[in-house]
C-alpha atoms as a PDB file:
ATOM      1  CA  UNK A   1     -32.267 -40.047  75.751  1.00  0.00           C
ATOM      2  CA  UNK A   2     -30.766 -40.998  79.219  1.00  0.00           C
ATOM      3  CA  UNK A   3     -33.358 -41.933  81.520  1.00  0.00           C
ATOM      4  CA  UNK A   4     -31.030 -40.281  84.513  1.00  0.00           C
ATOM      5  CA  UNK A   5     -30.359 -36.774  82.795  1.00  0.00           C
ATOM      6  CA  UNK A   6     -28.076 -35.198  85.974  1.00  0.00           C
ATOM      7  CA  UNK A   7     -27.497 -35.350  89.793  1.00  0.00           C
ATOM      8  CA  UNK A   8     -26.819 -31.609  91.082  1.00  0.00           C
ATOM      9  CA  UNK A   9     -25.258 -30.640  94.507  1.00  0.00           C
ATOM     10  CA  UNK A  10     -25.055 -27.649  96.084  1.00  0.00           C
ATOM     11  CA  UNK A  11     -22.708 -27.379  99.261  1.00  0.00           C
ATOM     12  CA  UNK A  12     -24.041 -24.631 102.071  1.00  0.00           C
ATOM     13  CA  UNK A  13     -22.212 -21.471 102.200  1.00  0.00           C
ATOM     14  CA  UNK A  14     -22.004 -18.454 104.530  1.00  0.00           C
ATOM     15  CA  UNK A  15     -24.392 -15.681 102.732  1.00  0.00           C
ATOM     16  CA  UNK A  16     -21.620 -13.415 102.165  1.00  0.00           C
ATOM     17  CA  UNK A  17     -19.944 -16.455  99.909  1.00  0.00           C
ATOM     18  CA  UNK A  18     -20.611 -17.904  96.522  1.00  0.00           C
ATOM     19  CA  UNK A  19     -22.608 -20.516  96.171  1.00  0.00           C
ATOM     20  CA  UNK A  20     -20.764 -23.750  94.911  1.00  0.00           C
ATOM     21  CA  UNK A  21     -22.572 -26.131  93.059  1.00  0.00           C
ATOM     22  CA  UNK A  22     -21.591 -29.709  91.851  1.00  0.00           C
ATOM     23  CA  UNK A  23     -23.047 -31.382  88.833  1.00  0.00           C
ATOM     24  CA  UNK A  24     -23.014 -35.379  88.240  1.00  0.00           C
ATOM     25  CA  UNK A  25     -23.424 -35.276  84.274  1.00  0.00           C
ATOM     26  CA  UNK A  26     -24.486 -39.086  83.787  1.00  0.00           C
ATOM     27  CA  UNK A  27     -24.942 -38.735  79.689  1.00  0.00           C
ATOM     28  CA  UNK A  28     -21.116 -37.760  79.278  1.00  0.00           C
ATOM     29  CA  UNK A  29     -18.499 -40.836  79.012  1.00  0.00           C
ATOM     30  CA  UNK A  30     -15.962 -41.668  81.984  1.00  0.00           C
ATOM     31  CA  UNK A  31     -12.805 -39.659  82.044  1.00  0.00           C
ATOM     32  CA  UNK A  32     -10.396 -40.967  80.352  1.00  0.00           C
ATOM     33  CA  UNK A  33      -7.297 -38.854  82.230  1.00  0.00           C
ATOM     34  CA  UNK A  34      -7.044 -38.984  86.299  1.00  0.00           C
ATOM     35  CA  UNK A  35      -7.240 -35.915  88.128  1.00  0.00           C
ATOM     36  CA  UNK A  36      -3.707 -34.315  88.434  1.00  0.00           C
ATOM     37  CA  UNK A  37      -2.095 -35.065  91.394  1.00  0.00           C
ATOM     38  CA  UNK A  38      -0.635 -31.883  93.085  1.00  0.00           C
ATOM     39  CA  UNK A  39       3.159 -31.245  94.543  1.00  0.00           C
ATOM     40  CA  UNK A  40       3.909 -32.237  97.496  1.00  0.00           C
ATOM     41  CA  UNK A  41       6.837 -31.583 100.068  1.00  0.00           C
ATOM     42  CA  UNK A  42       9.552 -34.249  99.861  1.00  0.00           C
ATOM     43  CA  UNK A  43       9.653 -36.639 102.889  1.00  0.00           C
ATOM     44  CA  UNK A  44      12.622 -35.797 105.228  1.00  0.00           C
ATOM     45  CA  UNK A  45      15.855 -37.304 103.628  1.00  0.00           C
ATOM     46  CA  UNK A  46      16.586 -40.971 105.033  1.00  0.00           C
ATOM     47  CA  UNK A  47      13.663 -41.335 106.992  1.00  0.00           C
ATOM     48  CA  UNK A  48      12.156 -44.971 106.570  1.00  0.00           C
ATOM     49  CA  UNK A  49       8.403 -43.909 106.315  1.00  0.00           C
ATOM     50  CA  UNK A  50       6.854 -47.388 105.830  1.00  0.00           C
ATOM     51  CA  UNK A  51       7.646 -50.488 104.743  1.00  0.00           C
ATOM     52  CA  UNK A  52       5.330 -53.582 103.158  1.00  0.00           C
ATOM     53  CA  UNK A  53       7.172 -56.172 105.114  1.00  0.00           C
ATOM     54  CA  UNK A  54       6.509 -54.473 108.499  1.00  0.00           C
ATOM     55  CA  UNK A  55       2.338 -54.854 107.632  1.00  0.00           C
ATOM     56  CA  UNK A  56       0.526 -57.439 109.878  1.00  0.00           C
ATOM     57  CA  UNK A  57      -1.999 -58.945 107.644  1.00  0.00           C
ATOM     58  CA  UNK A  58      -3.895 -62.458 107.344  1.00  0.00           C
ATOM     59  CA  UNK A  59      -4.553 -63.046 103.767  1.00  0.00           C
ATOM     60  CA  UNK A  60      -5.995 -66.626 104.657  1.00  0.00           C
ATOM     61  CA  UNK A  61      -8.437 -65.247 107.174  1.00  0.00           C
ATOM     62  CA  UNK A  62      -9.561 -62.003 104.717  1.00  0.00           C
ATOM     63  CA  UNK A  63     -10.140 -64.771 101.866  1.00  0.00           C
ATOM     64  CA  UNK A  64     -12.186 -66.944 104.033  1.00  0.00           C
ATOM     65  CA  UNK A  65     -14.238 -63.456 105.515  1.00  0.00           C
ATOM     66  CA  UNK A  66     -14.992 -62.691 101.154  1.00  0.00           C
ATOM     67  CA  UNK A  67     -16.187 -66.430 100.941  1.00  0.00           C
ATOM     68  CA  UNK A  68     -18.673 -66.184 103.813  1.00  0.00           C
ATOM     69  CA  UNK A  69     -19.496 -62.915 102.230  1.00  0.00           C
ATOM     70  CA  UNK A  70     -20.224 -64.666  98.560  1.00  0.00           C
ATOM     71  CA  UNK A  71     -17.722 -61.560  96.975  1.00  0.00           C
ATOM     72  CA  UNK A  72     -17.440 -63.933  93.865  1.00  0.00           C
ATOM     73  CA  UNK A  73     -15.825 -62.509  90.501  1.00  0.00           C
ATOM     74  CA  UNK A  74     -18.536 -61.161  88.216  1.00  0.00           C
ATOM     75  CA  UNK A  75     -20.874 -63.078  86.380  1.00  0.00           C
ATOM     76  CA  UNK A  76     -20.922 -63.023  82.960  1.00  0.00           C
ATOM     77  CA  UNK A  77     -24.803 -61.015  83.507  1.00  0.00           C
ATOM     78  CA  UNK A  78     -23.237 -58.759  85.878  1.00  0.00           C
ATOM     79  CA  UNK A  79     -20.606 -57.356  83.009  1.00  0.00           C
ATOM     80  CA  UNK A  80     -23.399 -55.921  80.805  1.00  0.00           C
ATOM     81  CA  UNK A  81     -24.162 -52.517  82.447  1.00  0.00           C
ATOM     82  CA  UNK A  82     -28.495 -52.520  83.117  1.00  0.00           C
ATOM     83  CA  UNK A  83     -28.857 -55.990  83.211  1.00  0.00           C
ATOM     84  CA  UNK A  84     -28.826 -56.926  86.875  1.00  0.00           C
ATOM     85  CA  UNK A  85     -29.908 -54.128  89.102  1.00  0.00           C
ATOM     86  CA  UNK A  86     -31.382 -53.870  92.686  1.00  0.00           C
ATOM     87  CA  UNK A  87     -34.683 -52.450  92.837  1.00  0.00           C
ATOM     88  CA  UNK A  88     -36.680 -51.946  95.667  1.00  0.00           C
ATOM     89  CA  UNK A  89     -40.674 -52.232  96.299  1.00  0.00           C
ATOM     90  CA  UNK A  90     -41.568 -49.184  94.362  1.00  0.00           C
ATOM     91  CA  UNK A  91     -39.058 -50.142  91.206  1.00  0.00           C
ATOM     92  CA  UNK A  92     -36.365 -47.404  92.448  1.00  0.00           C
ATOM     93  CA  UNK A  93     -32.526 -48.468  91.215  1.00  0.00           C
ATOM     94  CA  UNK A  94     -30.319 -49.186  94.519  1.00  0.00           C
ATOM     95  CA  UNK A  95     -26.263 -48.787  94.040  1.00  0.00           C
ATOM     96  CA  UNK A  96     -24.322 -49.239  96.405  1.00  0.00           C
ATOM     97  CA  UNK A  97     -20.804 -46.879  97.075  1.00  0.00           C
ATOM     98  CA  UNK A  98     -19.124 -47.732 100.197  1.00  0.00           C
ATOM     99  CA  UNK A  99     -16.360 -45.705 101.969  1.00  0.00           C
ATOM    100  CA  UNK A 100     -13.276 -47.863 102.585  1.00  0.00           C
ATOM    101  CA  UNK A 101      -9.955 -47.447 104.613  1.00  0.00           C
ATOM    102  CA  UNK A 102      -7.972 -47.902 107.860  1.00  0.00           C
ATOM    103  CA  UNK A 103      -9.156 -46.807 111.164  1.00  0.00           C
ATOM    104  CA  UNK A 104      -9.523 -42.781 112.093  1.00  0.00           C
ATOM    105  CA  UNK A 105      -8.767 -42.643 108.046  1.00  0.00           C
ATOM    106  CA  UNK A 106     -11.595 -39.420 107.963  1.00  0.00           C
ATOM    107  CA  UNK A 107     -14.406 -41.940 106.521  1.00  0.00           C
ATOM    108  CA  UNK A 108     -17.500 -40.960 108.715  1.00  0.00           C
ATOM    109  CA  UNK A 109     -15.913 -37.449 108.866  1.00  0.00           C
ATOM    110  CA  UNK A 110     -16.299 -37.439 105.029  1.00  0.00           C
ATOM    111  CA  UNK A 111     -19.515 -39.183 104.978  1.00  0.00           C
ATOM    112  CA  UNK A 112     -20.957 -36.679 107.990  1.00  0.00           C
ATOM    113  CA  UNK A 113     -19.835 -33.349 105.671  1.00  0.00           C
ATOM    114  CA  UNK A 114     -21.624 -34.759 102.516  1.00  0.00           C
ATOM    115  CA  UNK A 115     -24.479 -35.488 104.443  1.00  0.00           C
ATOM    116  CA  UNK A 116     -24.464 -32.125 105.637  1.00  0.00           C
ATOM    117  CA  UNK A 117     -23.840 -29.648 102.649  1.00  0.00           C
ATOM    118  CA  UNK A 118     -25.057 -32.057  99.875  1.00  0.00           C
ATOM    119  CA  UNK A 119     -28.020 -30.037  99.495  1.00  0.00           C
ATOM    120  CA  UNK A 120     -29.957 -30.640  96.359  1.00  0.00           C
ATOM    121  CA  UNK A 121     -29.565 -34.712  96.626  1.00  0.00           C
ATOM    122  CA  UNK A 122     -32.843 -35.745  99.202  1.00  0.00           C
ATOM    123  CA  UNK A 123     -30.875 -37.295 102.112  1.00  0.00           C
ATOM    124  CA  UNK A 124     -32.961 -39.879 104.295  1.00  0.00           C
ATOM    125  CA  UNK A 125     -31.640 -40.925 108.205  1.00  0.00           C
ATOM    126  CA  UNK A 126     -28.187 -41.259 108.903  1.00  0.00           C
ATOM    127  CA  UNK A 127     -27.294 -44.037 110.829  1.00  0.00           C
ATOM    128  CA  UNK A 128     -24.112 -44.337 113.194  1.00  0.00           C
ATOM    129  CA  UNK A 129     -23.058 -47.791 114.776  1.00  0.00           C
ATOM    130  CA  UNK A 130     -20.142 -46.684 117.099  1.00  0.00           C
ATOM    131  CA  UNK A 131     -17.945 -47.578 120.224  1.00  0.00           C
ATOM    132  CA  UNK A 132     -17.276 -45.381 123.245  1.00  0.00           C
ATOM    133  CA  UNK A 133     -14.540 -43.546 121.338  1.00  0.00           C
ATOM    134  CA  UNK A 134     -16.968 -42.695 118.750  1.00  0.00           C
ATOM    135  CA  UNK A 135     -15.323 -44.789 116.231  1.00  0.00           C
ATOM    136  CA  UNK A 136     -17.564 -46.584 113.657  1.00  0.00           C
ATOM    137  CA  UNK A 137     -17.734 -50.187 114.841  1.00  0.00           C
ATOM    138  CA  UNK A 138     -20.077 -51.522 111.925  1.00  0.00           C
ATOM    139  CA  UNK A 139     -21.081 -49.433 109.445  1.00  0.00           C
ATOM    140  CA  UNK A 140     -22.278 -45.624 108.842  1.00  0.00           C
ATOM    141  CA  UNK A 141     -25.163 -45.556 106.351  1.00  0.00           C
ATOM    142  CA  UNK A 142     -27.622 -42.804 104.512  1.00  0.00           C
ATOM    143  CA  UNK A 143     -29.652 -43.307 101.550  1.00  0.00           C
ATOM    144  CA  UNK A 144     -29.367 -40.536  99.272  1.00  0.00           C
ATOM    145  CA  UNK A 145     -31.786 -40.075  96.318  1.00  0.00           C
ATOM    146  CA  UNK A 146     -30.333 -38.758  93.416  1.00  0.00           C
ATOM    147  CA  UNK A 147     -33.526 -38.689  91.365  1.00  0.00           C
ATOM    148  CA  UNK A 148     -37.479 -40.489  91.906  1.00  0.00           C
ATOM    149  CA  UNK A 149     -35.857 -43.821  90.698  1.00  0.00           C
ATOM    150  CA  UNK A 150     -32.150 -43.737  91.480  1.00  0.00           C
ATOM    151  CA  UNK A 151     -31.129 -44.278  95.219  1.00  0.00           C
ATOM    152  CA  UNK A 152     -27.509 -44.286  96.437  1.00  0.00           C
ATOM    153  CA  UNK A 153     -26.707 -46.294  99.665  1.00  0.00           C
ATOM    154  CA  UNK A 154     -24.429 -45.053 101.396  1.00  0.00           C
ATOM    155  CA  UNK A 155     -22.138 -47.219 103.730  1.00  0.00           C
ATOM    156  CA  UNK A 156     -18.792 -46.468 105.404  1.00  0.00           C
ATOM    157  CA  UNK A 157     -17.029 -49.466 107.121  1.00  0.00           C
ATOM    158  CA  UNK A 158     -15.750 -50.128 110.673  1.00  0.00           C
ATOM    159  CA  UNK A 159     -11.475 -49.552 110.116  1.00  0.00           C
ATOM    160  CA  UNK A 160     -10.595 -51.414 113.076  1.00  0.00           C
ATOM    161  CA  UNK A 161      -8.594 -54.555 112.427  1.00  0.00           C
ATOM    162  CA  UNK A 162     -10.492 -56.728 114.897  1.00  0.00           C
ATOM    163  CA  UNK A 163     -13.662 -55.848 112.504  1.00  0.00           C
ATOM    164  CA  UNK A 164     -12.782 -57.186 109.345  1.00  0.00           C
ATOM    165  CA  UNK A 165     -15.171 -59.615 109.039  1.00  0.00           C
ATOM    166  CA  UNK A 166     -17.727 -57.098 109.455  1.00  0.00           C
ATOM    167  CA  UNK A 167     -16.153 -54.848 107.073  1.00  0.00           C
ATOM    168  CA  UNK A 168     -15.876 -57.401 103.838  1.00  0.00           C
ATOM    169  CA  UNK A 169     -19.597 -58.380 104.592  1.00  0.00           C
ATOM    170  CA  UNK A 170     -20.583 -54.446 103.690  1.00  0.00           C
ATOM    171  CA  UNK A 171     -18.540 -54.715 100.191  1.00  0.00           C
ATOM    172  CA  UNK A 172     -20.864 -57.192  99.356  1.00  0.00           C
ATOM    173  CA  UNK A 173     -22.677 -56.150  96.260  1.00  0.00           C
ATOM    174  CA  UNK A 174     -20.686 -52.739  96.099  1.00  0.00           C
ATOM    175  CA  UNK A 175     -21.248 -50.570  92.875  1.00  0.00           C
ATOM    176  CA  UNK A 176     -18.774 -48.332  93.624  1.00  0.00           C
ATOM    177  CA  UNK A 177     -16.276 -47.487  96.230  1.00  0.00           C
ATOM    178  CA  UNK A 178     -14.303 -44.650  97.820  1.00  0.00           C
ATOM    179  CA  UNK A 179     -11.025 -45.470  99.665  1.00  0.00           C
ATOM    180  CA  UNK A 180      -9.753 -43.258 102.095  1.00  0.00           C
ATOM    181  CA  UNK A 181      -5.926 -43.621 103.360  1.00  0.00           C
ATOM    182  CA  UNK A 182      -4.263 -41.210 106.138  1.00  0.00           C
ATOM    183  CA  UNK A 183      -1.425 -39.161 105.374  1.00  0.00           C
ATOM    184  CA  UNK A 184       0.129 -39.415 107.962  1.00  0.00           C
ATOM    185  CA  UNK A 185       3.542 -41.368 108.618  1.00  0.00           C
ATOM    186  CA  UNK A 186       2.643 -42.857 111.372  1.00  0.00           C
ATOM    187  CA  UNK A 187      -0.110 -44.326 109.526  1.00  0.00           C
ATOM    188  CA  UNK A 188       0.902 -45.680 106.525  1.00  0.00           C
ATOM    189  CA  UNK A 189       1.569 -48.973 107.564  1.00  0.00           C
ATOM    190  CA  UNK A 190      -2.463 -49.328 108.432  1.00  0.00           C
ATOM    191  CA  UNK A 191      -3.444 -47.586 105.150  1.00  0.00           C
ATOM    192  CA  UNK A 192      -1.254 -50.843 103.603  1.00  0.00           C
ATOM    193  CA  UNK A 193      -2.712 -53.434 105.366  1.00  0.00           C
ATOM    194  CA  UNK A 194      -6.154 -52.037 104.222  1.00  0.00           C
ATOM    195  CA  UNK A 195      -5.525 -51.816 100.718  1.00  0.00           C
ATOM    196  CA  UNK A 196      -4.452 -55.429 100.654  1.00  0.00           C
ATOM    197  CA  UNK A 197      -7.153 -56.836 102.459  1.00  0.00           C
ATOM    198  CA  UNK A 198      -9.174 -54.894  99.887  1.00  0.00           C
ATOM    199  CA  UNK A 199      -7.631 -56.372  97.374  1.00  0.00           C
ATOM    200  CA  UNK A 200      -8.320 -59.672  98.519  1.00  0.00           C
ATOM    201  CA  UNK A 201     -11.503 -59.355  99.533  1.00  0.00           C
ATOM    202  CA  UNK A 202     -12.439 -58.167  96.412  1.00  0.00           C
ATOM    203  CA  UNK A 203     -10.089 -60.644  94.081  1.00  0.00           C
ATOM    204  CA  UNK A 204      -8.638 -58.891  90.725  1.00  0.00           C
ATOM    205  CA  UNK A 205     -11.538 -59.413  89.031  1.00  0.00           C
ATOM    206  CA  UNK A 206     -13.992 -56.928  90.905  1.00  0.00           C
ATOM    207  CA  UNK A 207     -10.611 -54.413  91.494  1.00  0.00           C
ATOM    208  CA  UNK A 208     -10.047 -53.798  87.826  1.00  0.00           C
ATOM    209  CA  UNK A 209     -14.000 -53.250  86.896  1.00  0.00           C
ATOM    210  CA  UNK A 210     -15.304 -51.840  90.141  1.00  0.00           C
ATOM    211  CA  UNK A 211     -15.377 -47.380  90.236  1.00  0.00           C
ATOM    212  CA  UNK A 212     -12.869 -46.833  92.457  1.00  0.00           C
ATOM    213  CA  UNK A 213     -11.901 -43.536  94.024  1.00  0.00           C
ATOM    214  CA  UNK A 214      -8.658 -42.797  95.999  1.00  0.00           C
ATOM    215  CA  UNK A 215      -8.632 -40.068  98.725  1.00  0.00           C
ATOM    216  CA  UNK A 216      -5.773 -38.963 100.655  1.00  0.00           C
ATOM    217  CA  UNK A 217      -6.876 -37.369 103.354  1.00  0.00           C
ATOM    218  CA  UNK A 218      -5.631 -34.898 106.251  1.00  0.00           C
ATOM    219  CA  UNK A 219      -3.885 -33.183 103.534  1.00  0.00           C
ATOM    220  CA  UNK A 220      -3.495 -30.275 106.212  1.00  0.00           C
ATOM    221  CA  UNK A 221      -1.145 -31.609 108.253  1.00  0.00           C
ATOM    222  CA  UNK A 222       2.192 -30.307 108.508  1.00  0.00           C
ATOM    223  CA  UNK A 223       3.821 -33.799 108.185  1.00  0.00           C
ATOM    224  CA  UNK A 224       1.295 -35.422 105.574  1.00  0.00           C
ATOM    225  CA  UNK A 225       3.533 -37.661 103.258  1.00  0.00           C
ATOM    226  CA  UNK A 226       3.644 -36.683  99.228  1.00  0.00           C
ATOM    227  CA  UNK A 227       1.103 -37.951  97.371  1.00  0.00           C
ATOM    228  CA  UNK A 228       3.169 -39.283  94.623  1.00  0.00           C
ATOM    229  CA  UNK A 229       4.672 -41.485  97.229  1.00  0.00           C
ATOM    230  CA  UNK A 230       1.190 -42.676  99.138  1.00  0.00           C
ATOM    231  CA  UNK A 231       0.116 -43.505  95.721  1.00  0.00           C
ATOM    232  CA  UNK A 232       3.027 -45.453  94.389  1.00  0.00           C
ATOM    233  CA  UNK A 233       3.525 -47.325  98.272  1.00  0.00           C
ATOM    234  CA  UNK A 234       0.060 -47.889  97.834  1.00  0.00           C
ATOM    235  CA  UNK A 235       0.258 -48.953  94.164  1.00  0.00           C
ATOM    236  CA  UNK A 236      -2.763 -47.053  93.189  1.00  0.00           C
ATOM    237  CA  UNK A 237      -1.665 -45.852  90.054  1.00  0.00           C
ATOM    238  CA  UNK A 238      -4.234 -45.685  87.131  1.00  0.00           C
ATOM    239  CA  UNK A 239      -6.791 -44.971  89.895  1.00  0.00           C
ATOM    240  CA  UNK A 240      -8.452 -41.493  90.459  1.00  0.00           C
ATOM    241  CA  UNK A 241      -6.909 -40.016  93.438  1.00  0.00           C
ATOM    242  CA  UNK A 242      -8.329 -36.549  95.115  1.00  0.00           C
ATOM    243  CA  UNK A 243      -5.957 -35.083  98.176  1.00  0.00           C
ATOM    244  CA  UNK A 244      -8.727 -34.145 100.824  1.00  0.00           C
ATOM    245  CA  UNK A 245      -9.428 -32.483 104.278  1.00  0.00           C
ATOM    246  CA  UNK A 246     -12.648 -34.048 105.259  1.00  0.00           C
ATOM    247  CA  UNK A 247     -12.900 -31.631 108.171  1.00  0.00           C
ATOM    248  CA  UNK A 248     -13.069 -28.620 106.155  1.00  0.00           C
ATOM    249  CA  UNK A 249     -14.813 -30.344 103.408  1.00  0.00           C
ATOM    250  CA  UNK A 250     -11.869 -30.138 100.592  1.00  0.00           C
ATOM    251  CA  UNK A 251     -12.066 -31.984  97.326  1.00  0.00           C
ATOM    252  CA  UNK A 252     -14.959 -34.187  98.904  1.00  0.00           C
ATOM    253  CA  UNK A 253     -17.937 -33.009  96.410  1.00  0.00           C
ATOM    254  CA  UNK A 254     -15.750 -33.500  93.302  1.00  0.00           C
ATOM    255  CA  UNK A 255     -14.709 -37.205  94.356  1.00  0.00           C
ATOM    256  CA  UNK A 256     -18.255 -37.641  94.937  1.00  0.00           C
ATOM    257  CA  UNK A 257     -19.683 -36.522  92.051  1.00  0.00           C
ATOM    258  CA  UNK A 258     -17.006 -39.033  90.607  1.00  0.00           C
ATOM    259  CA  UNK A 259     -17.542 -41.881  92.249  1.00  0.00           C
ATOM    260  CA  UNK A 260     -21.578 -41.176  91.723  1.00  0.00           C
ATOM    261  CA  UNK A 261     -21.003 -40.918  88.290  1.00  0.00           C
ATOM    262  CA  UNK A 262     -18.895 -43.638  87.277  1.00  0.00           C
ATOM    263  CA  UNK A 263     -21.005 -46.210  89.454  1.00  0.00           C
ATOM    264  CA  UNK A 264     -23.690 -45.156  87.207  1.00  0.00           C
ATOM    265  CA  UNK A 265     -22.018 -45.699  84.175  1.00  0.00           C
ATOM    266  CA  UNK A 266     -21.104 -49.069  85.912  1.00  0.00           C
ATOM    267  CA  UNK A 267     -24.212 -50.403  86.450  1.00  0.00           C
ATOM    268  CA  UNK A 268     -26.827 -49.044  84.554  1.00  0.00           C
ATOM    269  CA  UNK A 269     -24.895 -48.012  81.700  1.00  0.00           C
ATOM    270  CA  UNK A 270     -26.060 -44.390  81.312  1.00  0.00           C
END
């Protein structure tokens, strides 16, 4: 028998609506199949949306950020799901997720919704590190308790370029992780350069075991690019990708429950 039998959410609702509810079932296997990805729109006909040689990006200087960070590849212990875990004083199970992606992406707008409508998973403090513009210049962070001896912690990372040193330090000993691009045009170059430095900050070891969820976000606005295209500009094919609107709350308790899920699986091998 699993010693974690489920994690069950419930989002808030009006009392005239229907209450949704969100279950983490951590006995069942990982999906095999990624979520479908839904039409999209066509970009406009001959418009040059973005382009991977127009990214600004230090490779050197993200590589020598993941060394001070120690993000090594995995150790041979680390492979074997239950055999290193973080406890804490009282012997609960710590695993880290951490919210990744460019600047004004909708990361602490995501994190703030969950935090809010999330209702059956025991939420401690939330707290915000953030600049005059109220942009996250560290990290946002909540511990959520899924049962008496699992805890989730919670980070999302400062997407400011001039903070990337801060922002490998936080994937340090990261379970699982959600990255969060903008759809918007205007934006896609930044949702590039952030992938990459992921990428490197991480090395292709720790990309191709690590849970990783993709969201697309602002999928309300009228010029959001097609999905099919963010992914494949993104190359983040393979990888589960949800389209989102973190300000209304769409699609983010079902890539939670995902992400949730499969960094259990991940690490404690349930």
């Amino acid at each position: 028998m699993s010693v974690f039998r489920r994690l069950t959410g419930r989002s808030k609702k009006p009392e005239d609506e229907e209450e949704v509810s969100v279950e983490v079932s951590v006995d069942a296997k990982p999906a095999v199949e990624t979520p479908p990805v839904p039409e999209s729109t066509p970009a406009p006909m001959g418009t040059l949306v973005a382009s991977s040689e127009e990214v600004r990006f230090d490779p050197e200087a993200t590589a020598a950020y993941a060394r001070r960070a120690s993000i090594k590849p995995q150790s041979a212990a680390e492979i074997v799901p239950g055999h290193i875990l973080k406890r804490d004083e009282v012997g609960r199970v710590h695993i880290k997720i951490v919210f990744y992606g460019p600047s004004l992406s909708g990361k602490t707008t995501a994190l703030r919704w969950l935090f809010a409508n999330v209702r059956s998973l025991a939420k401690g403090k939330i707290i915000e590190i953030h600049d005059e513009l109220g942009r996250t210049t560290f990290f946002d962070f909540v511990p959520v308790s899924a049962s008496e001896m699992v805890v989730f912690d919670v980070f999302t990372v400062a997407g400011q370029r001039r903070h990337a040193s801060q922002r490998i330090k936080v994937l340090r000993d990261c379970d699982g992780l959600i990255f969060m691009a903008d759809s918007t045009p205007e934006q896609m170059n930044e949702n590039l350069a952030s992938i990459q430095e992921l990428r490197i900050a991480l090395g292709t070891d720790r990309m191709a075991t690590l849970p990783i969820i993709v969201a697309l976000n602002k999928r309300d606005l009228p010029n959001a690019l097609p999905l099919d295209y963010m992914v494949q500009m993104l190359d983040l094919e393979g990888y589960p990708v949800f389209d989102t609107i973190a300000t209304e709350g769409k699609n983010l308790l079902r890539m939670f429950q995902r992400v949730l899920r499969d960094a259990l699986i991940f690490k404690v091998g349930i």
